[in-house]
N, C-alpha and C. Protein backbone atom coordinates (compact mmCIF):
# COMPACT_ATOMS: atom_id res chain seq x y z
N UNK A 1 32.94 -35.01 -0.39
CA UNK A 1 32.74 -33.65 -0.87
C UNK A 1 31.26 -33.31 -0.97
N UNK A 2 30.50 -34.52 -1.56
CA UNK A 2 29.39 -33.97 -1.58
C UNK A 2 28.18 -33.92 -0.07
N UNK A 3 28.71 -34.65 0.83
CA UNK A 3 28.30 -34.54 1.59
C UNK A 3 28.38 -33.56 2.64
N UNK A 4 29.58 -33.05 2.82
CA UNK A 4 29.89 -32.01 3.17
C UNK A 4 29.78 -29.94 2.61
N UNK A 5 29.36 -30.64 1.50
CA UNK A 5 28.41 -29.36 0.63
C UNK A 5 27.18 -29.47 1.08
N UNK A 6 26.43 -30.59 1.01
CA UNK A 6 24.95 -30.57 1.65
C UNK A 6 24.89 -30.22 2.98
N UNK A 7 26.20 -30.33 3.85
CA UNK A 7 25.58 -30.04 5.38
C UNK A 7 26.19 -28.68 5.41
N UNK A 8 26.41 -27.57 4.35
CA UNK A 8 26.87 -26.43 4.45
C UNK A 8 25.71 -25.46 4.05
N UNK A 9 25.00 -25.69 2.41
CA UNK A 9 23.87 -25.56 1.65
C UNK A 9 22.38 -25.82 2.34
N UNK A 10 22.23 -26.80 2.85
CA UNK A 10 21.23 -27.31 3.79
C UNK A 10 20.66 -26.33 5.15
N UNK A 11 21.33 -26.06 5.94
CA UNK A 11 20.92 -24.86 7.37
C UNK A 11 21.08 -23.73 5.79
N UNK A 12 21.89 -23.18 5.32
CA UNK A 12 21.77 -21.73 5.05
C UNK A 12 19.96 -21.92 4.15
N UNK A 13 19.40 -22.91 3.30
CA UNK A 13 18.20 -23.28 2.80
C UNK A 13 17.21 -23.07 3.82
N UNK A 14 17.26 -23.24 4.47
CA UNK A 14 16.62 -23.53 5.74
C UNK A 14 16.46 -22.32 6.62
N UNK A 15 17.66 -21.94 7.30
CA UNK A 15 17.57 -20.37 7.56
C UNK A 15 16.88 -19.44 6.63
N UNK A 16 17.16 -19.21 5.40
CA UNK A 16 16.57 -18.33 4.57
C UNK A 16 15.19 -18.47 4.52
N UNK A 17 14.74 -19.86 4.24
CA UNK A 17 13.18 -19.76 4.20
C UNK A 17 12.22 -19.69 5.59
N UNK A 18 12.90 -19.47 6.59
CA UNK A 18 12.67 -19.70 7.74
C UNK A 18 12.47 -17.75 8.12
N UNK A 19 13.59 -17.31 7.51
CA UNK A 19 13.24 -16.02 7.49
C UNK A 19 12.56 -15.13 6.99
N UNK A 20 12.08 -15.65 6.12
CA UNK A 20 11.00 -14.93 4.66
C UNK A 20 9.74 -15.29 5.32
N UNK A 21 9.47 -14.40 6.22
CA UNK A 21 8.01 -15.32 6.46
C UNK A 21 6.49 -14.06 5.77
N UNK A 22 5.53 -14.36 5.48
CA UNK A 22 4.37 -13.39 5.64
C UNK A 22 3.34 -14.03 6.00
N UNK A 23 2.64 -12.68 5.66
CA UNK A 23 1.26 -12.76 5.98
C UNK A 23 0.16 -12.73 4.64
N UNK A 24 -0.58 -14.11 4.89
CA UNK A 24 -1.80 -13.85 3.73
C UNK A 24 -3.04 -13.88 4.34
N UNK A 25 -3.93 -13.15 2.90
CA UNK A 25 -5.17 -12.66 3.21
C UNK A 25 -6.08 -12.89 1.90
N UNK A 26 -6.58 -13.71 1.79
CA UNK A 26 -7.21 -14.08 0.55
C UNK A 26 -6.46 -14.62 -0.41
N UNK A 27 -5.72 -15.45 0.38
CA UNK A 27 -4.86 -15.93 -0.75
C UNK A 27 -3.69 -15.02 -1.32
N UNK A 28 -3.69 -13.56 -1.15
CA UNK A 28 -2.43 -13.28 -1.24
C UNK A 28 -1.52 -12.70 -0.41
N UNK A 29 -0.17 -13.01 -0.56
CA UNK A 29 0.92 -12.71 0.31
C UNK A 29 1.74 -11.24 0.43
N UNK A 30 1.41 -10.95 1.76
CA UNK A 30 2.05 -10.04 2.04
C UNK A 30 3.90 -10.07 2.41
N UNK A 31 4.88 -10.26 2.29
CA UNK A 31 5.82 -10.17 2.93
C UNK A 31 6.21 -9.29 4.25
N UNK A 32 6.47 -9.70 5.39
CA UNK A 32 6.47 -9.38 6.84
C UNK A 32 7.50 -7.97 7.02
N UNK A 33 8.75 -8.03 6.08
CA UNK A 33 9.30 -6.94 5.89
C UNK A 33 9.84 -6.91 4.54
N UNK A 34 10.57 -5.61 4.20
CA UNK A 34 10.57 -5.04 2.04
C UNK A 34 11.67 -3.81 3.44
N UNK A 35 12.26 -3.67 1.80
CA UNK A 35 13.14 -2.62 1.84
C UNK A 35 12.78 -1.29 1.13
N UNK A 36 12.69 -0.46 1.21
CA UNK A 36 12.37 0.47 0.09
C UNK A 36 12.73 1.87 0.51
N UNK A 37 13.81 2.49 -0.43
CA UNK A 37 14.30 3.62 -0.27
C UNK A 37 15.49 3.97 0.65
N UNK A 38 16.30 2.31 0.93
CA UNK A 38 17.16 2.05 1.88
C UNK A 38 17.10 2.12 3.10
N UNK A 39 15.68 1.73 3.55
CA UNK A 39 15.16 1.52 4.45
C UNK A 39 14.48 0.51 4.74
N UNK A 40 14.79 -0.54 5.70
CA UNK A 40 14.17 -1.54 6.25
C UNK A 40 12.22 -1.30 6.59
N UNK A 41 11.29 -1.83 6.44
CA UNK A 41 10.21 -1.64 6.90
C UNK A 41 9.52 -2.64 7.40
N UNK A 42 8.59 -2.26 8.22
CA UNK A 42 7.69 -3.95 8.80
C UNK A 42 6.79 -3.76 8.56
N UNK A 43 5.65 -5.06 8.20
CA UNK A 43 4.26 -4.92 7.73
C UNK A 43 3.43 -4.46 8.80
N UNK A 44 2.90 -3.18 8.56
CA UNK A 44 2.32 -3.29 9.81
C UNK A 44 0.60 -4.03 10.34
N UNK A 45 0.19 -4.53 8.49
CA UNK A 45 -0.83 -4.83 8.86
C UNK A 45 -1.49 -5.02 7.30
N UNK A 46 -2.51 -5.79 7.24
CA UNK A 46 -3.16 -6.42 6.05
C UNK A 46 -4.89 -6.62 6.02
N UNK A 47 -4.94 -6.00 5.67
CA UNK A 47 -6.89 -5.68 5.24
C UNK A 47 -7.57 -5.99 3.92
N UNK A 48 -8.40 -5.84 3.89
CA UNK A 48 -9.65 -6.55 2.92
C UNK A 48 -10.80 -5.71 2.40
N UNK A 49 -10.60 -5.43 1.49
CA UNK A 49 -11.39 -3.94 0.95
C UNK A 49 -12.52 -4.58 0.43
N UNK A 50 -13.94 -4.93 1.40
CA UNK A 50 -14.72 -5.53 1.08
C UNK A 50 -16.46 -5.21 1.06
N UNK A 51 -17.64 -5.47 -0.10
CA UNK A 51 -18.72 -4.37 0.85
C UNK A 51 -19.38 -5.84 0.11
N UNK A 52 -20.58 -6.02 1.49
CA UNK A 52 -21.29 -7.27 1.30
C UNK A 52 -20.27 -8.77 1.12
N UNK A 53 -20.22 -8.88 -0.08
CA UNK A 53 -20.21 -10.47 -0.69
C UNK A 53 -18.93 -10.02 -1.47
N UNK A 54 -19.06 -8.69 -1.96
CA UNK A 54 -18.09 -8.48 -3.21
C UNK A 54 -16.59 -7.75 -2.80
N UNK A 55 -15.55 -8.78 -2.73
CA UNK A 55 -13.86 -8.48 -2.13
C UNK A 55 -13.48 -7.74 -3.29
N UNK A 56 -13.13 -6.48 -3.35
CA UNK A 56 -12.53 -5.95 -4.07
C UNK A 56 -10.88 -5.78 -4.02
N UNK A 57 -10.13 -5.58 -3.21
CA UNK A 57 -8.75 -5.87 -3.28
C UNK A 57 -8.18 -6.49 -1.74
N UNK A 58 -7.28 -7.02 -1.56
CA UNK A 58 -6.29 -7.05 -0.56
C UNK A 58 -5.25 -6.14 -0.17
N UNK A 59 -5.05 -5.36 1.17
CA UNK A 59 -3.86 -4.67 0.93
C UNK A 59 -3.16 -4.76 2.27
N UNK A 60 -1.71 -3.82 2.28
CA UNK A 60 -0.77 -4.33 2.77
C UNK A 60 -0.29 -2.98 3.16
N UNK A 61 0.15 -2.41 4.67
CA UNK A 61 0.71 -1.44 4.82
C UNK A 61 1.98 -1.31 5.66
N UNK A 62 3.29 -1.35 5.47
CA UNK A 62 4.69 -1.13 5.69
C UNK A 62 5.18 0.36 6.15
N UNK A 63 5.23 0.48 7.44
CA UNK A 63 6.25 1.36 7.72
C UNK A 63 7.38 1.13 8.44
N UNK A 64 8.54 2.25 8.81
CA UNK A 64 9.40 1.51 9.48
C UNK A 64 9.58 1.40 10.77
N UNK A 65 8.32 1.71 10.95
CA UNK A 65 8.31 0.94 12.85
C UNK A 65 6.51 0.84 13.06
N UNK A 66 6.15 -0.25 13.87
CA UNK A 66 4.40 0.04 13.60
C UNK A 66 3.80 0.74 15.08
N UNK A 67 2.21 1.27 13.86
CA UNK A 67 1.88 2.41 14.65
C UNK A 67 0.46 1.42 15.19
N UNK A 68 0.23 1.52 15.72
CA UNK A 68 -1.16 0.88 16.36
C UNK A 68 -2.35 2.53 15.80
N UNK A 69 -2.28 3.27 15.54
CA UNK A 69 -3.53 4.34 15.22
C UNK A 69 -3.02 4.88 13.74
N UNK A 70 -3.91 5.38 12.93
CA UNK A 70 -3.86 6.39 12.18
C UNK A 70 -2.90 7.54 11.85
N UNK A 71 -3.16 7.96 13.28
CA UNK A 71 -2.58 9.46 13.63
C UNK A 71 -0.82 9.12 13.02
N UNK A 72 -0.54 7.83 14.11
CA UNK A 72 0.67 7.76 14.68
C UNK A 72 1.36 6.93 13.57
N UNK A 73 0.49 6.20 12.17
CA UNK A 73 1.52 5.93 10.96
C UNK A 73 1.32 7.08 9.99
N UNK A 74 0.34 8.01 10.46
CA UNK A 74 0.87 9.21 9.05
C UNK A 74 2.05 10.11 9.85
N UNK A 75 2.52 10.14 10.99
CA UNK A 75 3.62 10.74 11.72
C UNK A 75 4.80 9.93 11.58
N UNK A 76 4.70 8.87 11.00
CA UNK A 76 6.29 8.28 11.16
C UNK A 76 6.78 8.76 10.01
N UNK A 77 8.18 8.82 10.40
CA UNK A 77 9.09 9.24 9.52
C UNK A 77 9.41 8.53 8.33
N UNK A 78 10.05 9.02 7.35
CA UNK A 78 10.54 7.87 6.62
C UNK A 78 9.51 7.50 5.16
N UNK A 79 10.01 5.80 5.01
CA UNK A 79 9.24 5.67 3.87
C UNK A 79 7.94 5.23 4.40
N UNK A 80 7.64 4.77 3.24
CA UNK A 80 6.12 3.84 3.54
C UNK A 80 5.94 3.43 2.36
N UNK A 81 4.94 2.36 2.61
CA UNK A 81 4.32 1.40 1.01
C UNK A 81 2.82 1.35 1.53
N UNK A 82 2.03 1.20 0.89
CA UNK A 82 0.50 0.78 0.94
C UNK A 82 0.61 0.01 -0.48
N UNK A 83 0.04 -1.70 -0.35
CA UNK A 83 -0.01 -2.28 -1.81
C UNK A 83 -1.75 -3.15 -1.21
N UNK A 84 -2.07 -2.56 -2.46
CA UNK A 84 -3.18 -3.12 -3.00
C UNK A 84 -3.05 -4.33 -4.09
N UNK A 85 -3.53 -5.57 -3.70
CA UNK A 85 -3.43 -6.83 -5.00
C UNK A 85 -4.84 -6.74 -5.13
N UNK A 86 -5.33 -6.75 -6.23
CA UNK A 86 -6.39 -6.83 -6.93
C UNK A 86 -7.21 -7.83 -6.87
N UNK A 87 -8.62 -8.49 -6.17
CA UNK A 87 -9.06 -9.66 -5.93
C UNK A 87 -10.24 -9.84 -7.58
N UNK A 88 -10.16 -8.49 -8.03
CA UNK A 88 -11.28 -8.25 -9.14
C UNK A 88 -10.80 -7.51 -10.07
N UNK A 89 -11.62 -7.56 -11.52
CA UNK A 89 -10.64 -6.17 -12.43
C UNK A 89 -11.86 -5.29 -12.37
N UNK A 90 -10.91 -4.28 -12.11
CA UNK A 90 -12.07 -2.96 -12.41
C UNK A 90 -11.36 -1.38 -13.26
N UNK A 91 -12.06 -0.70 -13.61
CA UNK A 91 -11.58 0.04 -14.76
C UNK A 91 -10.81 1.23 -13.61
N UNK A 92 -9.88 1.73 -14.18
CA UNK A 92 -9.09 2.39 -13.99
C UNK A 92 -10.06 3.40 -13.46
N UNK A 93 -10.80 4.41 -14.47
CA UNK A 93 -11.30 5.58 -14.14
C UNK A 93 -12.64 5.01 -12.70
N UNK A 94 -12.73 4.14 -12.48
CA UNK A 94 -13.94 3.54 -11.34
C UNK A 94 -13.12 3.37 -9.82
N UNK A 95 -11.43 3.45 -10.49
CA UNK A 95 -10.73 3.41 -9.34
C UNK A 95 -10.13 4.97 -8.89
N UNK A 96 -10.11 5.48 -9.86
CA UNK A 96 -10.16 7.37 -9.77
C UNK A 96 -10.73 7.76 -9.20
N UNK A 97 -12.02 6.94 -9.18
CA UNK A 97 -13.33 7.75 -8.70
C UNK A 97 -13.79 7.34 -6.86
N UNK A 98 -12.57 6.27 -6.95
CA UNK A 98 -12.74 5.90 -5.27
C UNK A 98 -11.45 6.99 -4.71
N UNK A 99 -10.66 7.29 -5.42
CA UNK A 99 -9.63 7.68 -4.72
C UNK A 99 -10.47 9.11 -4.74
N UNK A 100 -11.11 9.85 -4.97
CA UNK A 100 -11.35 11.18 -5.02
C UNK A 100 -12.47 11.10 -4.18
N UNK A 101 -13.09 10.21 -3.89
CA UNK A 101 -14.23 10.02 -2.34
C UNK A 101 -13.66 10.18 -1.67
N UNK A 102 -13.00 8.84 -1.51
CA UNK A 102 -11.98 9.19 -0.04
C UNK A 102 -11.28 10.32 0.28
N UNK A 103 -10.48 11.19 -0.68
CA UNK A 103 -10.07 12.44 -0.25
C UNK A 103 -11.32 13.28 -0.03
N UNK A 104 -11.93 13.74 -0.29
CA UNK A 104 -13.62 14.31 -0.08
C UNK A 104 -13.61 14.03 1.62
N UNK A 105 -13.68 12.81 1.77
CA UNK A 105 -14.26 12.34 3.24
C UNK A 105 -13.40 12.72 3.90
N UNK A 106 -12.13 12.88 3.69
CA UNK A 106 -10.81 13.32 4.98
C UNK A 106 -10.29 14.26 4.40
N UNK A 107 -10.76 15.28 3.54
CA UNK A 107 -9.75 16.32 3.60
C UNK A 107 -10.94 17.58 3.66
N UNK A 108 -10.67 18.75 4.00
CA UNK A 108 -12.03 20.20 3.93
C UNK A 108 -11.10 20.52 2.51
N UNK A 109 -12.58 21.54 1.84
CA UNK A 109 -12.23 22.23 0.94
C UNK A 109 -10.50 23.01 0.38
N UNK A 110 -10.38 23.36 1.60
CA UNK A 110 -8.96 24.44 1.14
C UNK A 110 -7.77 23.06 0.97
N UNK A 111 -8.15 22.64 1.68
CA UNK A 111 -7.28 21.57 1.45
C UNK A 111 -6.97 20.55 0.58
N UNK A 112 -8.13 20.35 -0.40
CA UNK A 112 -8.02 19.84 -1.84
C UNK A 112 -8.00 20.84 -2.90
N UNK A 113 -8.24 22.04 -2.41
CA UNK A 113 -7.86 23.47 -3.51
C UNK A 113 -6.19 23.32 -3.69
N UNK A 114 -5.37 23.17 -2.27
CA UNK A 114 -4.36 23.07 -2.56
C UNK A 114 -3.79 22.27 -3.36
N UNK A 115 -4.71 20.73 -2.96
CA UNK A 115 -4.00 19.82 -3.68
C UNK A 115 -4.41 19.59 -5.34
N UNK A 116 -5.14 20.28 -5.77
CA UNK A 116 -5.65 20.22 -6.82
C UNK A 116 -5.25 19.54 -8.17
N UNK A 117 -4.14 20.31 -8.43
CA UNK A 117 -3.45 19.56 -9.53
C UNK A 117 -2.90 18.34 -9.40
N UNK A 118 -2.39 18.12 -8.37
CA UNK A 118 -1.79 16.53 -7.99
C UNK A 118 -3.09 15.27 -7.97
N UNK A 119 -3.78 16.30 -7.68
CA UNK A 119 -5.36 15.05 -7.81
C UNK A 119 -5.38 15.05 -9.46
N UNK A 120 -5.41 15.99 -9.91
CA UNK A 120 -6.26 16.01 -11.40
C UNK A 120 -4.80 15.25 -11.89
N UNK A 121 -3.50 15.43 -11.67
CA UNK A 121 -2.06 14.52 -12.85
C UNK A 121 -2.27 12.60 -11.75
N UNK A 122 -2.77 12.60 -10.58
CA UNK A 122 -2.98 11.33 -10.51
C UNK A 122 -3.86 10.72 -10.89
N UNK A 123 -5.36 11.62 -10.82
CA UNK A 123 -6.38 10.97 -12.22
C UNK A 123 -6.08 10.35 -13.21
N UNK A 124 -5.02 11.40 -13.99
CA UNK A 124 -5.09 10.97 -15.25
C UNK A 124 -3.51 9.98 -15.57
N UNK A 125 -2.94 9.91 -14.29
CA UNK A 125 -1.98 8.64 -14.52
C UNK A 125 -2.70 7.03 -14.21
N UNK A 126 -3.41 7.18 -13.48
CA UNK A 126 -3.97 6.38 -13.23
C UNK A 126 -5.08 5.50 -14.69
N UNK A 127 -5.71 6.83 -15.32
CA UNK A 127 -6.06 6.64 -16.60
C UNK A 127 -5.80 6.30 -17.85
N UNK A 128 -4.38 6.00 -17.34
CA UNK A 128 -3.16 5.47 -18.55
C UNK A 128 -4.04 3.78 -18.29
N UNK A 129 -3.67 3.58 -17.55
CA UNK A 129 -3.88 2.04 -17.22
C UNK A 129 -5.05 1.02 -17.74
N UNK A 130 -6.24 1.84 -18.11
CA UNK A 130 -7.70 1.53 -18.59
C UNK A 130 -7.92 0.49 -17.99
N UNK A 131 -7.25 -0.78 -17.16
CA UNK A 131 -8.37 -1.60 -16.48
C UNK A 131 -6.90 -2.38 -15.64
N UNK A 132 -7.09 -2.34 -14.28
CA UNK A 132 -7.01 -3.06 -13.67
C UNK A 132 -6.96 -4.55 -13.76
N UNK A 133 -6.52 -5.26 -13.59
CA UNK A 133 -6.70 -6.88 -13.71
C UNK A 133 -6.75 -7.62 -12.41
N UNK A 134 -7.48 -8.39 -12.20
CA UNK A 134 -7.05 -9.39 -11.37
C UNK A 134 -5.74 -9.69 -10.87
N UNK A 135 -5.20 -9.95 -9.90
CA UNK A 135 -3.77 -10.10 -9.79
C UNK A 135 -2.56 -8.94 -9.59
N UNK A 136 -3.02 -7.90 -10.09
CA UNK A 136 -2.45 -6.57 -10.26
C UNK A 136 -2.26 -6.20 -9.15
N UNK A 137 -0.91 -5.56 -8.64
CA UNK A 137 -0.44 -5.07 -7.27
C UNK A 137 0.07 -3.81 -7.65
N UNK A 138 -0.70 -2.58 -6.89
CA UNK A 138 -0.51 -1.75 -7.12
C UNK A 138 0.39 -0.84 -6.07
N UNK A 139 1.18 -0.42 -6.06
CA UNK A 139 1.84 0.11 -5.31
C UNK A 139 1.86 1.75 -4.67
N UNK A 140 1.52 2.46 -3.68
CA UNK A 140 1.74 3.79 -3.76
C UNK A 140 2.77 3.79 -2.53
N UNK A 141 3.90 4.49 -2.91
CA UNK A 141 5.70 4.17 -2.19
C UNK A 141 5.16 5.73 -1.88
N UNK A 142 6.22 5.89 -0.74
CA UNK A 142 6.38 7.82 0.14
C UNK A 142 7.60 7.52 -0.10
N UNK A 143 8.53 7.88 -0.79
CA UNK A 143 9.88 8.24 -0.67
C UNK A 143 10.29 9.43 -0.77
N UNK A 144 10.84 9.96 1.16
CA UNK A 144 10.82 10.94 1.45
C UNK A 144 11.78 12.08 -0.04
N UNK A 145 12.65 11.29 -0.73
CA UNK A 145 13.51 12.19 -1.59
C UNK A 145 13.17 12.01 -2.96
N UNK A 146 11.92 11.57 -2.87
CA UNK A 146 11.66 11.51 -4.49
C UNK A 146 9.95 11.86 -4.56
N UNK A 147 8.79 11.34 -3.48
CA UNK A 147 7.65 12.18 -2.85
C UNK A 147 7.17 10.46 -3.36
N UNK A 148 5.40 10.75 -3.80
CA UNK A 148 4.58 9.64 -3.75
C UNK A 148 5.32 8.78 -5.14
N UNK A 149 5.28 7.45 -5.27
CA UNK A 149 5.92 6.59 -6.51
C UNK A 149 4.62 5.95 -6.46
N UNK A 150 3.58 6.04 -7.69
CA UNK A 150 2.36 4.74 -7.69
C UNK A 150 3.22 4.43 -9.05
N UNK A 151 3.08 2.76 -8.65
CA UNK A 151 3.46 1.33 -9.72
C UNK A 151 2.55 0.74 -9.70
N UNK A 152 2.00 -0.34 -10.58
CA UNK A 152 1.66 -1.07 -10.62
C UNK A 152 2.68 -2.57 -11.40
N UNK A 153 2.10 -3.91 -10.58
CA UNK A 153 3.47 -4.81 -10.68
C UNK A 153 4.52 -4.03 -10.74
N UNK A 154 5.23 -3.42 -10.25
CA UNK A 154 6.23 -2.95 -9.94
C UNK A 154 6.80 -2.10 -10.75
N UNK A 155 6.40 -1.56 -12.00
CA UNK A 155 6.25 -0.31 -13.25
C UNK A 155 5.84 0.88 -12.71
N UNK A 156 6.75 1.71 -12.18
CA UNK A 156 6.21 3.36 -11.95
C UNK A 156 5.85 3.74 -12.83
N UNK A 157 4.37 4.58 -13.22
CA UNK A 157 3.61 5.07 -13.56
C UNK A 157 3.64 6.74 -13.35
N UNK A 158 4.36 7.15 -14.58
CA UNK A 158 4.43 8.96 -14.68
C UNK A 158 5.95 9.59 -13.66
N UNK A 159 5.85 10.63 -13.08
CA UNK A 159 6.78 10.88 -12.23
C UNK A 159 6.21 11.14 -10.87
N UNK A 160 7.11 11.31 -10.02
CA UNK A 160 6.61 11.25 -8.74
C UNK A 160 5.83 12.56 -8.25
N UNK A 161 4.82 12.26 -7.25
CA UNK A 161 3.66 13.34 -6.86
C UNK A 161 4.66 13.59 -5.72
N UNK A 162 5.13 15.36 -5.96
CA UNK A 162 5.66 16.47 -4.74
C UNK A 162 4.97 15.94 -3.81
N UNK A 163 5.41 16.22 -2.04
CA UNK A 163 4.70 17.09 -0.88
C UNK A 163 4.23 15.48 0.02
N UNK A 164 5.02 15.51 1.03
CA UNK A 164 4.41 15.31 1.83
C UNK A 164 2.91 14.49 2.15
N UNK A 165 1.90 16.01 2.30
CA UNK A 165 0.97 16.17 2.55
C UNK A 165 -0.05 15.28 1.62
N UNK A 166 0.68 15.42 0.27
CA UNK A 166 -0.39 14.45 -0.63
C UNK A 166 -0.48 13.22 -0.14
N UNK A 167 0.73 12.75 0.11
CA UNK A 167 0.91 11.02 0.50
C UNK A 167 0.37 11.02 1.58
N UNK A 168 0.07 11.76 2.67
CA UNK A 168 -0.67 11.74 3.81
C UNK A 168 -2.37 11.88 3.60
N UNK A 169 -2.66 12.42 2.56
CA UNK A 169 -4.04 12.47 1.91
C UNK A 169 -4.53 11.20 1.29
N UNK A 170 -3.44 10.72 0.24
CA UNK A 170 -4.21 9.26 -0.01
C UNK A 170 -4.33 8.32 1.22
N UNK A 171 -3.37 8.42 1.94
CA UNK A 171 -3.54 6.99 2.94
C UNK A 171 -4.29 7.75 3.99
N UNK A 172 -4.79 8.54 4.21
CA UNK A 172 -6.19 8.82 4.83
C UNK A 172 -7.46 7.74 4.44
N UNK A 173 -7.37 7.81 2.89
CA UNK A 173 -8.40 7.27 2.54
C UNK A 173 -8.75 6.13 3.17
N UNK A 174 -7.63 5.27 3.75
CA UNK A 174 -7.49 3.85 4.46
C UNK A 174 -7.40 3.68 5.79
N UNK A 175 -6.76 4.84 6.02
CA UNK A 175 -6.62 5.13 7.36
C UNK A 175 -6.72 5.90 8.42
N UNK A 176 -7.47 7.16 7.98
CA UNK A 176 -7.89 8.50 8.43
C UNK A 176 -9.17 8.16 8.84
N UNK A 177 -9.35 9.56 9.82
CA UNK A 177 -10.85 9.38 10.27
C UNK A 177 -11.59 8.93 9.63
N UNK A 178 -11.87 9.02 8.35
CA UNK A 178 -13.23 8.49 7.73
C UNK A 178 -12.51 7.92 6.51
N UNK A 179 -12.46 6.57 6.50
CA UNK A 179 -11.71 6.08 6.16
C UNK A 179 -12.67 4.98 5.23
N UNK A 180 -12.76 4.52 3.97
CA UNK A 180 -13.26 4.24 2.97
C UNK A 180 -13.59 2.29 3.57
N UNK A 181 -13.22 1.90 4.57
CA UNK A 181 -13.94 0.60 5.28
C UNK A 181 -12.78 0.80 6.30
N UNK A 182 -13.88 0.45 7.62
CA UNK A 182 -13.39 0.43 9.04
C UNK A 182 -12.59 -0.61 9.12
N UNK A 183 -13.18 -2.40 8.69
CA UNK A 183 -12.92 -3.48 8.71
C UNK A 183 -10.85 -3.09 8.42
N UNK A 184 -11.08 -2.39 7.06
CA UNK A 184 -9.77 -2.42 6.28
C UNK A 184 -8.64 -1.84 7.08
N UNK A 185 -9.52 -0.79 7.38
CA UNK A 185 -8.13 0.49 8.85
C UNK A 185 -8.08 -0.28 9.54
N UNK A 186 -8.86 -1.14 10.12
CA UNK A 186 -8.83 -1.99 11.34
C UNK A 186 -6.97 -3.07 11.18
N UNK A 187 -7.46 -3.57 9.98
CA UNK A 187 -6.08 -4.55 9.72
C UNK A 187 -5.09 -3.71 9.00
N UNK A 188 -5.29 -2.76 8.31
CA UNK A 188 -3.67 -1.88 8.20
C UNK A 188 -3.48 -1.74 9.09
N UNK A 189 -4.07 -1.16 10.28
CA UNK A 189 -3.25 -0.66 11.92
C UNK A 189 -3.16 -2.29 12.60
N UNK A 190 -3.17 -3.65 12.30
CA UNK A 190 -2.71 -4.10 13.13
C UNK A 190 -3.56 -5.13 14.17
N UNK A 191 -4.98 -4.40 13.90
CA UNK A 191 -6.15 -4.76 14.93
C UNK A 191 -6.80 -5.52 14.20
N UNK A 192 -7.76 -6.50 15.44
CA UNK A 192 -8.60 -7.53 15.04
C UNK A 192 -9.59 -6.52 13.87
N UNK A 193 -10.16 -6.95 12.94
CA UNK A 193 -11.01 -6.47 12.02
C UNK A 193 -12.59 -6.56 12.52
């Protein structure tokens, strides 16, 4: 009996971990595919948010089919994840203040008039948090029927940001023309860094 449990238990052990595979980048792990919003997704790629000497986070970008450009993962349909793990702690409002560059750099005026309030209620969700930690994986989910979900460790944070267009505005910051490190767009899309 018991031997015949082990040669049943044994391949399915084996298969499973055989299937779980990822990708790491400073030590932390990306998983190769996640489900989210009942949708299958694949990693499409893993970057290093880094200036000089000083690594500030690792991140990880999932859609459900991969895009080799910019253009062609803010056009896919569906969900998406962008996760940031934290290589450093830094204060919440210092991380506000990167996300509102980066929209600056990829969006014109009328176009953050529109978005206005969704910038100023993600400021200040973000400001709940007062510091970042080491280790901290932050999550910003597109779920087409519920809009942007930011978590951190896996705790949604406030309610979800309406439109589209917003979730296409933050991940500009990473992946849009002017994009907050080349190195980083380079490995969300997939490419040598």
């Amino acid at each position: 009996m018991k031997k015949s449990l082990r040669t049943l238990i044994l391949p399915l052990l084996l298969a499973a971990a055989l299937g779980a595979q990822a990708t790491v980048i400073e030590g932390q792990q990306f998983d190769d595919k996640l489900r989210l919003g009942g949708s299958d997704l694949v990693l499409n790629g893993v970057g290093l948010r880094a200036v000089a000497w000083f690594k500030g986070y690792a991140a990880g970008l999932w859609l459900p089919r991969k895009a080799a450009s910019g253009e062609a993962a803010l056009a896919t349909a569906g969900p998406k994840r962008l996760r940031m793990k934290m290589l450093v702690e830094v204060e919440s409002k210092e991380f506000a203040k990167a996300f509102n560059k980066g929209m600056k750099r990829n969006l014109n005026d009328a176009e953050r008039a529109e978005m206005a309030d969704r910038i100023a209620r993600f400021d200040r969700t973000v400001a709940t948090l007062k510091v970042l930690k080491k280790g901290d994986a932050v999550d910003l989910d597109w779920l087409p029927d519920r809009g942007l979900v930011l978590s951190v460790n896996g705790r949604p944070l406030g309610e979800p940001f309406a439109g589209e267009g917003f979730y296409a505005a933050i991940l500009k910051i990473y992946i849009g023309p002017h994009p907050v490190d080349e190195k980083l767009k380079a490995g969300l899309l997939g490419r040598p860094a």
